[in-house]
Protein backbone atom coordinates (compact mmCIF):
# COMPACT_ATOMS: atom_id res chain seq x y z
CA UNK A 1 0.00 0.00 0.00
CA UNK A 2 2.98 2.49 -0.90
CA UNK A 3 4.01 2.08 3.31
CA UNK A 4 7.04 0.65 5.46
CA UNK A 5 6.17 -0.65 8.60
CA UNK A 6 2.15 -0.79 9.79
CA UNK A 7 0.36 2.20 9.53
CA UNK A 8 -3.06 3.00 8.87
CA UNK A 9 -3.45 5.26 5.36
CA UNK A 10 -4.64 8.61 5.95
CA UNK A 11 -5.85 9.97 2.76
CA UNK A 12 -4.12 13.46 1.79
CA UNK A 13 -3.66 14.56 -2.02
CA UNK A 14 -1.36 16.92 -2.74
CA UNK A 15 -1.71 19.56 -5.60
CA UNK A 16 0.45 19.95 -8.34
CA UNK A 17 2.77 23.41 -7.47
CA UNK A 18 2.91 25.27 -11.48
CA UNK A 19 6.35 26.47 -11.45
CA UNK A 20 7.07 28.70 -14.64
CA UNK A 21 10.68 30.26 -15.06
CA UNK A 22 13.61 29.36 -17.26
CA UNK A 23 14.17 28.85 -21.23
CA UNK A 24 15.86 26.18 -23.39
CA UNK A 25 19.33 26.10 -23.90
CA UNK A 26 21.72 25.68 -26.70
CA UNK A 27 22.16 21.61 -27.63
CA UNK A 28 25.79 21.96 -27.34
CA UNK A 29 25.52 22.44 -23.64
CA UNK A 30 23.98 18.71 -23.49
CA UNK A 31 27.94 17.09 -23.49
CA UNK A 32 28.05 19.22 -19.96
CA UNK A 33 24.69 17.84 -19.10
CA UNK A 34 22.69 21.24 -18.18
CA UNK A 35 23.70 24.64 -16.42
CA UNK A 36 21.00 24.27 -13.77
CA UNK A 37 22.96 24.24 -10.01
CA UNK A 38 20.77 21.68 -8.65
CA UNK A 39 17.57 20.11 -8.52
CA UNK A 40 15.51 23.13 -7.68
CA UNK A 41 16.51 25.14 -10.29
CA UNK A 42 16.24 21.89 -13.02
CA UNK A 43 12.81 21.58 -11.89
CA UNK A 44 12.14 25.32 -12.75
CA UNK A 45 13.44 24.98 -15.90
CA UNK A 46 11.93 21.70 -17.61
CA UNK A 47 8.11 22.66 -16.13
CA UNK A 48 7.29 25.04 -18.59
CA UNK A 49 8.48 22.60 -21.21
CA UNK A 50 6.57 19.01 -20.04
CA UNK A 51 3.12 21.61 -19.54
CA UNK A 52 2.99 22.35 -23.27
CA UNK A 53 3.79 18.63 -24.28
CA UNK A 54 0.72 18.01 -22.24
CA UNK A 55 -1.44 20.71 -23.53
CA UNK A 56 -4.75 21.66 -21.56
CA UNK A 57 -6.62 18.43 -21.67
CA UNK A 58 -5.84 15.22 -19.52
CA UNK A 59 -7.14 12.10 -18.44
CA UNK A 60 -7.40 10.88 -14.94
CA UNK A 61 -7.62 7.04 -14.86
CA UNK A 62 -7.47 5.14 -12.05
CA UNK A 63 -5.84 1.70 -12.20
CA UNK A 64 -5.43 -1.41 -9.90
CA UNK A 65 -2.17 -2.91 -9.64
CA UNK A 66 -1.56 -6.15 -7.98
CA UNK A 67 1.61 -6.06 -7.12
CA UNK A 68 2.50 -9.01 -7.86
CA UNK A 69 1.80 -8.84 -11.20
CA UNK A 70 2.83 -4.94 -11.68
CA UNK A 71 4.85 -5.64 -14.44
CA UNK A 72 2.08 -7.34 -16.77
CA UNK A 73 -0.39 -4.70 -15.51
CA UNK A 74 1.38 -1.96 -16.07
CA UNK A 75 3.22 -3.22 -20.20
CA UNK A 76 -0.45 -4.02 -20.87
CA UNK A 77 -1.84 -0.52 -20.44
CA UNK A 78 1.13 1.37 -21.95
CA UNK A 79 0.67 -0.73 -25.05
CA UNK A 80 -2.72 1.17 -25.77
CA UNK A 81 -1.53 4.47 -27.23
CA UNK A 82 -3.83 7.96 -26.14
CA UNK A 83 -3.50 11.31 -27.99
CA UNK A 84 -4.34 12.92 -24.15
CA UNK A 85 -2.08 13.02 -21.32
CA UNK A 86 -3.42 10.58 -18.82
CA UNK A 87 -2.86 10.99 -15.09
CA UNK A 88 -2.89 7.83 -13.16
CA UNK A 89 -4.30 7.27 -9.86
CA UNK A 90 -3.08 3.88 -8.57
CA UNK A 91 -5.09 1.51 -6.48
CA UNK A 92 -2.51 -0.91 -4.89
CA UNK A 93 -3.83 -4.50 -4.22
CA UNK A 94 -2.13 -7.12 -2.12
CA UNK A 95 -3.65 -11.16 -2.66
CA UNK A 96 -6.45 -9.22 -4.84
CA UNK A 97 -7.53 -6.94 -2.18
CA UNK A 98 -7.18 -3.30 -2.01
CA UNK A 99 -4.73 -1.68 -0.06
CA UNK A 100 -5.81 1.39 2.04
CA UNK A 101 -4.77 4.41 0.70
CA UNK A 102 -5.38 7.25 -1.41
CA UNK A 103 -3.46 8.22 -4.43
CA UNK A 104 -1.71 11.53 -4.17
CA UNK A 105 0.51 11.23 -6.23
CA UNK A 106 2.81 9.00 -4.26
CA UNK A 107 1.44 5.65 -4.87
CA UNK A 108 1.41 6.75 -8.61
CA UNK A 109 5.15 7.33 -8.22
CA UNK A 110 6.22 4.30 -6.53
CA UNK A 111 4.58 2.36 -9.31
CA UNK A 112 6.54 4.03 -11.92
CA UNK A 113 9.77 3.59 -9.74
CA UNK A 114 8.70 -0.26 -9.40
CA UNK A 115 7.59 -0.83 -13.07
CA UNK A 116 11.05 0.84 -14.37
CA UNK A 117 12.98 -1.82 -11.79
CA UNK A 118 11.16 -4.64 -12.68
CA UNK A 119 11.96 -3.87 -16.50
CA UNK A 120 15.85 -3.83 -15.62
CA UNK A 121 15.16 -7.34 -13.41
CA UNK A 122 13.58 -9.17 -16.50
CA UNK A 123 16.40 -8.54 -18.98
CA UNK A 124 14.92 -6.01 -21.13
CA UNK A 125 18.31 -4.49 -20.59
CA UNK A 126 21.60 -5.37 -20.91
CA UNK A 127 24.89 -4.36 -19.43
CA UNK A 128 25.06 -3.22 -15.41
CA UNK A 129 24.75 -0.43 -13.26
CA UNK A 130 23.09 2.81 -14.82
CA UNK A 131 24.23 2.31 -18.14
CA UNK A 132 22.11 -0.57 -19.73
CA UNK A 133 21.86 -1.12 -23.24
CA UNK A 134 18.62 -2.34 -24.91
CA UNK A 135 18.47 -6.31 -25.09
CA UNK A 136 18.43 -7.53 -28.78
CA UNK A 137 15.57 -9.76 -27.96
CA UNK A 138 12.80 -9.90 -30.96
CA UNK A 139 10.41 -10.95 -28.49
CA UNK A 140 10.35 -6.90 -26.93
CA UNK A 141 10.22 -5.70 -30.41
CA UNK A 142 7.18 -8.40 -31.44
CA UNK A 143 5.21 -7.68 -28.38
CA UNK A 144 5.22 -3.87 -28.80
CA UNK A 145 7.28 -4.27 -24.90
CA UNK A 146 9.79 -2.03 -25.26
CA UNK A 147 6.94 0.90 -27.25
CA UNK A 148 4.56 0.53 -24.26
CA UNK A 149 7.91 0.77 -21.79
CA UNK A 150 8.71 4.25 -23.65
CA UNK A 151 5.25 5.71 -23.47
CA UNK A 152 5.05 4.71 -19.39
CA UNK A 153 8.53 6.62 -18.87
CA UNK A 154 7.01 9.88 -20.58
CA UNK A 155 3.93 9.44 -18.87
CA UNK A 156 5.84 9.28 -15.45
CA UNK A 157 8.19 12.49 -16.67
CA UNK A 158 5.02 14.64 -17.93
CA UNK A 159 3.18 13.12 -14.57
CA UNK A 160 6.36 15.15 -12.82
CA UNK A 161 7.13 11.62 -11.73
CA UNK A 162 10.65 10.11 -12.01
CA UNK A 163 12.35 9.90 -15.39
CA UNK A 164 14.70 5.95 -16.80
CA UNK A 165 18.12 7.49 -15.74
CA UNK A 166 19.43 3.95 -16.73
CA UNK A 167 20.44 4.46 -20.41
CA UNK A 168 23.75 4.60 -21.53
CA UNK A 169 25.11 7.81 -23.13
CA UNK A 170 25.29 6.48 -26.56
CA UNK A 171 21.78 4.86 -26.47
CA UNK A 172 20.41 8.26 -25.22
CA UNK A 173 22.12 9.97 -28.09
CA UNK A 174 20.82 7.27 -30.69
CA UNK A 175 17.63 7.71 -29.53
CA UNK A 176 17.68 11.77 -29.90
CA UNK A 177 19.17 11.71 -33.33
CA UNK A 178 22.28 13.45 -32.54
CA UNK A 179 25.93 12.19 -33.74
CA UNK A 180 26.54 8.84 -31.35
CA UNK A 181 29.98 7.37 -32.74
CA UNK A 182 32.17 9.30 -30.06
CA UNK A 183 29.98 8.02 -27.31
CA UNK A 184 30.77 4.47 -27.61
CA UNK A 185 32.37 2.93 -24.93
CA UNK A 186 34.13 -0.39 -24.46
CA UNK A 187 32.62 -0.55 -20.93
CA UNK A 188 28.93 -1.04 -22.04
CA UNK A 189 29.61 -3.70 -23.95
CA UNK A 190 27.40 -6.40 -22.32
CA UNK A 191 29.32 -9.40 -23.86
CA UNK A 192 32.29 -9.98 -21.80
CA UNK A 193 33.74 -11.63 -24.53
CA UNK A 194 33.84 -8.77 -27.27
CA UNK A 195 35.02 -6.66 -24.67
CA UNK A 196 38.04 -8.79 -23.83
CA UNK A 197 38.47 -8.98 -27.73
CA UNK A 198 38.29 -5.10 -28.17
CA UNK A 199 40.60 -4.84 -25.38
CA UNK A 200 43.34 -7.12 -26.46
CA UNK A 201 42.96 -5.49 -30.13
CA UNK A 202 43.71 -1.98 -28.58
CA UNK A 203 46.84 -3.12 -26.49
CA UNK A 204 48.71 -4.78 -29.48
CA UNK A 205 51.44 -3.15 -30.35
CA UNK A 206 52.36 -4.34 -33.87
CA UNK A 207 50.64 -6.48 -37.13
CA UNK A 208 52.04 -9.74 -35.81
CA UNK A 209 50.31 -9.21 -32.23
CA UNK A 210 47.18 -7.76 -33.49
CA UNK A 211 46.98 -11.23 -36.33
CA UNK A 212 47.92 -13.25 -33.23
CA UNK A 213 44.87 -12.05 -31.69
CA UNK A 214 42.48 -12.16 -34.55
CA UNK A 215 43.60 -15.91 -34.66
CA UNK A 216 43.27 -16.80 -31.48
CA UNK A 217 40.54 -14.93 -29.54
CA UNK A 218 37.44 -17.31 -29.08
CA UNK A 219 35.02 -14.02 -29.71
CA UNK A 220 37.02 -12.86 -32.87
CA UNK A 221 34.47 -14.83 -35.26
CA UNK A 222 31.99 -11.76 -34.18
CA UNK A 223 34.01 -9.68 -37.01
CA UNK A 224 32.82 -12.04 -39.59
CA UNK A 225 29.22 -10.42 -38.36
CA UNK A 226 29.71 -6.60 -38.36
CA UNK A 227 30.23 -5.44 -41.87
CA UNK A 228 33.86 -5.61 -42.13
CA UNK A 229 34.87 -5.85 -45.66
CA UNK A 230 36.43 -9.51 -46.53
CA UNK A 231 38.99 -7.26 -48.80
CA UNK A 232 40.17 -5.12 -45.96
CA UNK A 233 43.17 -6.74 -43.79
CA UNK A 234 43.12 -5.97 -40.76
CA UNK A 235 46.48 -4.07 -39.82
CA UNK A 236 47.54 -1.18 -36.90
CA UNK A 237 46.65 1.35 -39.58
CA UNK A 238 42.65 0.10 -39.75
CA UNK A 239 42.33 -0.97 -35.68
CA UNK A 240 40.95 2.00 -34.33
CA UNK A 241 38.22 1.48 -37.57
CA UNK A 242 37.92 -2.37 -36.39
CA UNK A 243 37.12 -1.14 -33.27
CA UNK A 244 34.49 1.69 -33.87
CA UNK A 245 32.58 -0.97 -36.02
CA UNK A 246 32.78 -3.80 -33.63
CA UNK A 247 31.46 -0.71 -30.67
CA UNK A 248 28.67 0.01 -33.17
CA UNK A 249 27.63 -3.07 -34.27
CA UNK A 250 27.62 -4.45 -30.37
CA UNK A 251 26.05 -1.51 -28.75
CA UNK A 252 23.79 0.09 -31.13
CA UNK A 253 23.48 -2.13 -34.77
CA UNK A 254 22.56 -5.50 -33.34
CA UNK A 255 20.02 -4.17 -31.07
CA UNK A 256 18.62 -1.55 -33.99
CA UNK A 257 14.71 -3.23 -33.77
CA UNK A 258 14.97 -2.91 -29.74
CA UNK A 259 16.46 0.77 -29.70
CA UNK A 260 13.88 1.97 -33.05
CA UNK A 261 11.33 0.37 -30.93
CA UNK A 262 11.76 2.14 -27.56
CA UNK A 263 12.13 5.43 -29.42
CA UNK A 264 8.52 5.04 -31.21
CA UNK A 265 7.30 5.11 -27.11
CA UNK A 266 9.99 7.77 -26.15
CA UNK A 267 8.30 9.52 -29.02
CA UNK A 268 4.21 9.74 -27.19
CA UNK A 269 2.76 12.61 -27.61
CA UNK A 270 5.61 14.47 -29.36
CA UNK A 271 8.34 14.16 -26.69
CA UNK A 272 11.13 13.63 -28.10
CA UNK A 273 10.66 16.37 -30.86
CA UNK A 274 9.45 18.77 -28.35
CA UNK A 275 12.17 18.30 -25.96
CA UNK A 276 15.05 17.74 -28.70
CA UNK A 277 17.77 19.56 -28.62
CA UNK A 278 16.92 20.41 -24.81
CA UNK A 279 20.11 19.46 -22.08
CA UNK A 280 17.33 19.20 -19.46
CA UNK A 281 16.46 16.01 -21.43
CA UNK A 282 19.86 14.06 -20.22
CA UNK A 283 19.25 13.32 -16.73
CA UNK A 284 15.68 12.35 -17.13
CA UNK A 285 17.60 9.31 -19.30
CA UNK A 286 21.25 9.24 -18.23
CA UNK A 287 22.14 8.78 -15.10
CA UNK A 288 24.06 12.00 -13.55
CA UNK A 289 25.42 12.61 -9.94
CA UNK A 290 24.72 16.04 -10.56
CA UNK A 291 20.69 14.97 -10.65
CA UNK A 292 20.35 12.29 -8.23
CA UNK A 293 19.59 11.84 -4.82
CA UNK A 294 22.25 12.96 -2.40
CA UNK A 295 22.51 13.56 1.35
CA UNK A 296 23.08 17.95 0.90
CA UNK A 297 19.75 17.42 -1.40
CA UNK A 298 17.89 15.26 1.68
CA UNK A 299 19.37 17.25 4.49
CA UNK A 300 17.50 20.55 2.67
CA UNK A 301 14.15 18.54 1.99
CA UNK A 302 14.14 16.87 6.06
CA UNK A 303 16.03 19.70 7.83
CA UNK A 304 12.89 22.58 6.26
CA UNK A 305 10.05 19.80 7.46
CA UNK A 306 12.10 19.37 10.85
CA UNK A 307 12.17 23.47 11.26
CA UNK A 308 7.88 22.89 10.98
CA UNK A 309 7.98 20.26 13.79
CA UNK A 310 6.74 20.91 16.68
CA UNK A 311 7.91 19.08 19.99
CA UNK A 312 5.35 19.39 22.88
CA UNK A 313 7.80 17.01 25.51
CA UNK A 314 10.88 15.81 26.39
CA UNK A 315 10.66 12.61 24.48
CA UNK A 316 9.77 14.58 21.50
CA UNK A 317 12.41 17.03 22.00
CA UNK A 318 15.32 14.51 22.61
CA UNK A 319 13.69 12.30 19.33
CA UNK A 320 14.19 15.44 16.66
CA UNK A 321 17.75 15.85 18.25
CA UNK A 322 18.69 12.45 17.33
CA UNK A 323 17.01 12.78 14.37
CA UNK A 324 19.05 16.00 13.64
CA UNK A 325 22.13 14.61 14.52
CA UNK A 326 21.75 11.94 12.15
CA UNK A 327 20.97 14.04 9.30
CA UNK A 328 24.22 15.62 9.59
CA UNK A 329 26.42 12.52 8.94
CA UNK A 330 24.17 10.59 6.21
CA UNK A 331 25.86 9.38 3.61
CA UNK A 332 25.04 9.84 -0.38
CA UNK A 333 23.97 6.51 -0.10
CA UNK A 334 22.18 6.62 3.29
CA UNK A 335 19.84 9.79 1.74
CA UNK A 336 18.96 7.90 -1.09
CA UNK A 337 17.78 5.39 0.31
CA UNK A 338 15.88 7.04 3.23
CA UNK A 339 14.25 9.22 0.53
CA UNK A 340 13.19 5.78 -1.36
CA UNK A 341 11.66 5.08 2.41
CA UNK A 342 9.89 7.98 2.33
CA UNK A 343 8.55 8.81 -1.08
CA UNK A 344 9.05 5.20 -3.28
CA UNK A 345 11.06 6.70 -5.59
CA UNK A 346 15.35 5.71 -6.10
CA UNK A 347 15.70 8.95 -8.00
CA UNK A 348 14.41 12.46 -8.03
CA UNK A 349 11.00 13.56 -8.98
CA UNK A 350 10.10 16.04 -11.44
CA UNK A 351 7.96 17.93 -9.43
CA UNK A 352 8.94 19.22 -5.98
CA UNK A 353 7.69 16.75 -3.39
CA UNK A 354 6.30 17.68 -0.02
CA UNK A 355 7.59 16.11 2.79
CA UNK A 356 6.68 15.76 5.77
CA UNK A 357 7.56 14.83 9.46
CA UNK A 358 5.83 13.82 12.54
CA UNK A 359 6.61 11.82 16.01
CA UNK A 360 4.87 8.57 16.74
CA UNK A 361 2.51 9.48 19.11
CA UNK A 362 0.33 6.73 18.40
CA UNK A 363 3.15 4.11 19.12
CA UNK A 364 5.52 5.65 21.66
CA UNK A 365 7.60 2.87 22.31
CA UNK A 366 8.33 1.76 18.44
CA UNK A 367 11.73 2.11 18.07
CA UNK A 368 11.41 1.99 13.98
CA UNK A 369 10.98 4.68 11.58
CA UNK A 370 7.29 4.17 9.69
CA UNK A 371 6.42 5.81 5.97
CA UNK A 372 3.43 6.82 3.87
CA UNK A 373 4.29 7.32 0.32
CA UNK A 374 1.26 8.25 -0.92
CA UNK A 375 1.48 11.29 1.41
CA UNK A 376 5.64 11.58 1.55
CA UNK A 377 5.36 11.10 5.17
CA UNK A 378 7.71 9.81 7.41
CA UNK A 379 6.93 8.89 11.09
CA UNK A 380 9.75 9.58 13.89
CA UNK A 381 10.20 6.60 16.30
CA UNK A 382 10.14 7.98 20.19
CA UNK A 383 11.01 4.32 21.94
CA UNK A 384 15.13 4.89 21.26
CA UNK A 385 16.97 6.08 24.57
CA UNK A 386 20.17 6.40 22.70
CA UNK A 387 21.22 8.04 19.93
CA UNK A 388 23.35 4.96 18.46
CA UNK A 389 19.85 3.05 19.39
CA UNK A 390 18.19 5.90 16.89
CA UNK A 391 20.73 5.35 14.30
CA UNK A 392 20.33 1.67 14.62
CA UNK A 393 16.66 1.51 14.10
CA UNK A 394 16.91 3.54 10.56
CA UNK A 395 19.29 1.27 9.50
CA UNK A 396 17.27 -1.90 10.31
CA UNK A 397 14.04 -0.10 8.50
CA UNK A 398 15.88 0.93 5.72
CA UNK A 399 16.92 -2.32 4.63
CA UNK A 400 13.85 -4.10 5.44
CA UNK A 401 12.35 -0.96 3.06
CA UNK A 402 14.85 -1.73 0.53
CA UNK A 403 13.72 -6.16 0.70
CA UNK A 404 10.73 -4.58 0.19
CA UNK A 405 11.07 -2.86 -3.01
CA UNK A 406 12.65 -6.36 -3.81
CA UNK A 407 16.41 -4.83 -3.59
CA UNK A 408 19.53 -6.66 -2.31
């Protein structure tokens, strides 16, 4: 029911805050990412553009998602194309019965965040980390997956939701139409095996090396596969070429159906041509530190809802120190995870979300942190006596939050 811990849902929606203010930049600025100093300010500036994508008309429909079978539910909508912007409102069931809880927003936005994760878990990406590569799978391409996957990441970006910062650099740039080739990077390779190959072709240091190689590499028979002319030996003077068409053929030829595919989704509505040639586009696709959740970014969002909270006793009092203190020495890591506690979402959302704080009256000796994400509410513990005892009990809720969301 979008929660962490038990806790009763108390309906709240939030309203969407219109933020108008910046313009679009030159495309050139898009290598450096964007200009934008952090989060606050990128929010201010991409607004203006997602508001005319959407127009003046849109859709609320309200969906039930089992979670269990989030995945299915949610490929199977996206795959039915609308003209309007529709706004989801997301009913979460559990063993087919409704969770309590109204959709604010929140529950809407942990279903994106959990639809985007269970995309990465079933292999319709390749490679690791943030920098997957689109698997070369027909089956995607037949079943209109990755189309439908496209459309639900727009919808979540024009929803203000979170963006698919999972893309590597060169897929984003394929995708936008802009010049690729320079963005292709032996890392991404998925296949281990082409990568060793590429690797041992670029540390050669003469013909007889480099044939040695060619020869005896078990992956070499891939060059028989990516174009390379029969007539053309392959020497020191054409390696660098070998390489740049065994990167292209690997990371972006192969996989042309999946990539052509995705961009029809990426493409709802007009979003890609409306936001192309826009740097704000980058993060919303691309993983960036600059964009993503960090502890300065947490301690502002927790540290202007702790200034509202009111303490009416001592065990209130002594529960926001601990609370401050522990704010202070979070880690990157530690705030984005607590913020995935607290609002559902691993990355930032588009539009500014409201946070909010209060004790555990209801429970005073808990000792663990509860959430409500469909209100971005977290719930102090008051039962810790110690401050190590406070830290300890975030810790334990934190990765029971993160089993939850079925992390490691």
């Amino acid at each position: 029911m979008g929660t962490h811990a038990t806790k009763q849902e108390n309906p709240e929606n939030k309203s969407r805050k219109p933020v108008y203010e910046g313009l679009l930049k030159d495309f050139a600025q898009i290598v450096q990412v964007t200009s934008c100093p952090d989060l606050f300010s990128y929010r201010l500036t991409l607004r203006p553009i997602l508001d005319k994508i959407i127009g003046n008309e849109t859709h609320i429909v309200r969906l039930k998602v089992d979670r269990d079978q989030l995945f299915e539910t949610a490929i199977t909508f996206y795959k039915k194309s609308s003209k309007v912007h529709q706004q989801l409102m997301i009913t979460f069931q559990s063993n087919q019965v409704d969770e309590i809880g109204l959709d604010g927003s929140g529950l809407r936005r942990e279903f994106y965040s959990l639809f985007f994760k269970e995309a990465l878990k079933l292999e319709l990406f390749v490679g690791h980390g943030r920098r997957r590569i689109p698997s070369n799978s027909m089956d995607f391409v037949n079943t209109g997956t990755f189309e439908a996957l496209g459309r639900a990441i727009v919808s979540s970006i024009l929803n203000g939701d979170c963006g698919f910062p999972y893309l590597a650099p060169c897929v984003f740039y394929y995708l936008t139409g802009v010049e690729f080739i320079s963005h292709l990077k032996v890392e991404d390779v998925p296949d281990p095996g082409i990568q060793s190959l590429i690797k041992e072709i670029m540390e050669v240091k003469d013909n007889d090396q480099l044939t040695r190689v060619i020869d005896s590499h078990p992956c070499a028979h891939a060059i028989d596969h990516i174009g390379w002319p029969t007539s053309r030996a392959i020497t020191m003077n054409s390696r660098q070429m070998l390489v740049q068409q065994l990167l292209q053929w690997e990371l972006i030829d192969k996989r042309k159906s999946s990539l052509d595919n995705l961009k029809k989704g990426l493409n709802h509505m007009g979003f890609l041509k409306a936001t192309k040639g826009n740097p704000n586009l980058f993060p919303l696709l691309v993983y960036t530190a600059e964009y993503s959740i960090s502890a300065k970014y947490v301690q502002t969002r927790l540290n202007k809802a702790l200034d509202k909270l009111e303490a009416k006793d001592d065990q209130q009092n002594e529960a926001k120190m601990f609370f401050t203190e522990c704010l202070k020495t979070v880690t990157d890591q530690e705030a984005c995870w607590l913020y995935e506690f607290i609002t559902g979402s691993l990355d930032p959302t588009l539009e500014e979300e409201d946070i909010q704080l209060e004790f555990n009256t209801f429970k005073r000796s808990q000792i663990l942190p509860e959430s409500r994400t469909c209100t971005t509410k977290l719930w102090i513990p008051l039962g810790n006596k110690t401050l190590p005892d406070f830290k300890k009990s975030f810790q334990t809720a934190l990765e029971n939050g993160r089993r939850g969301y079925g992390l490691d």
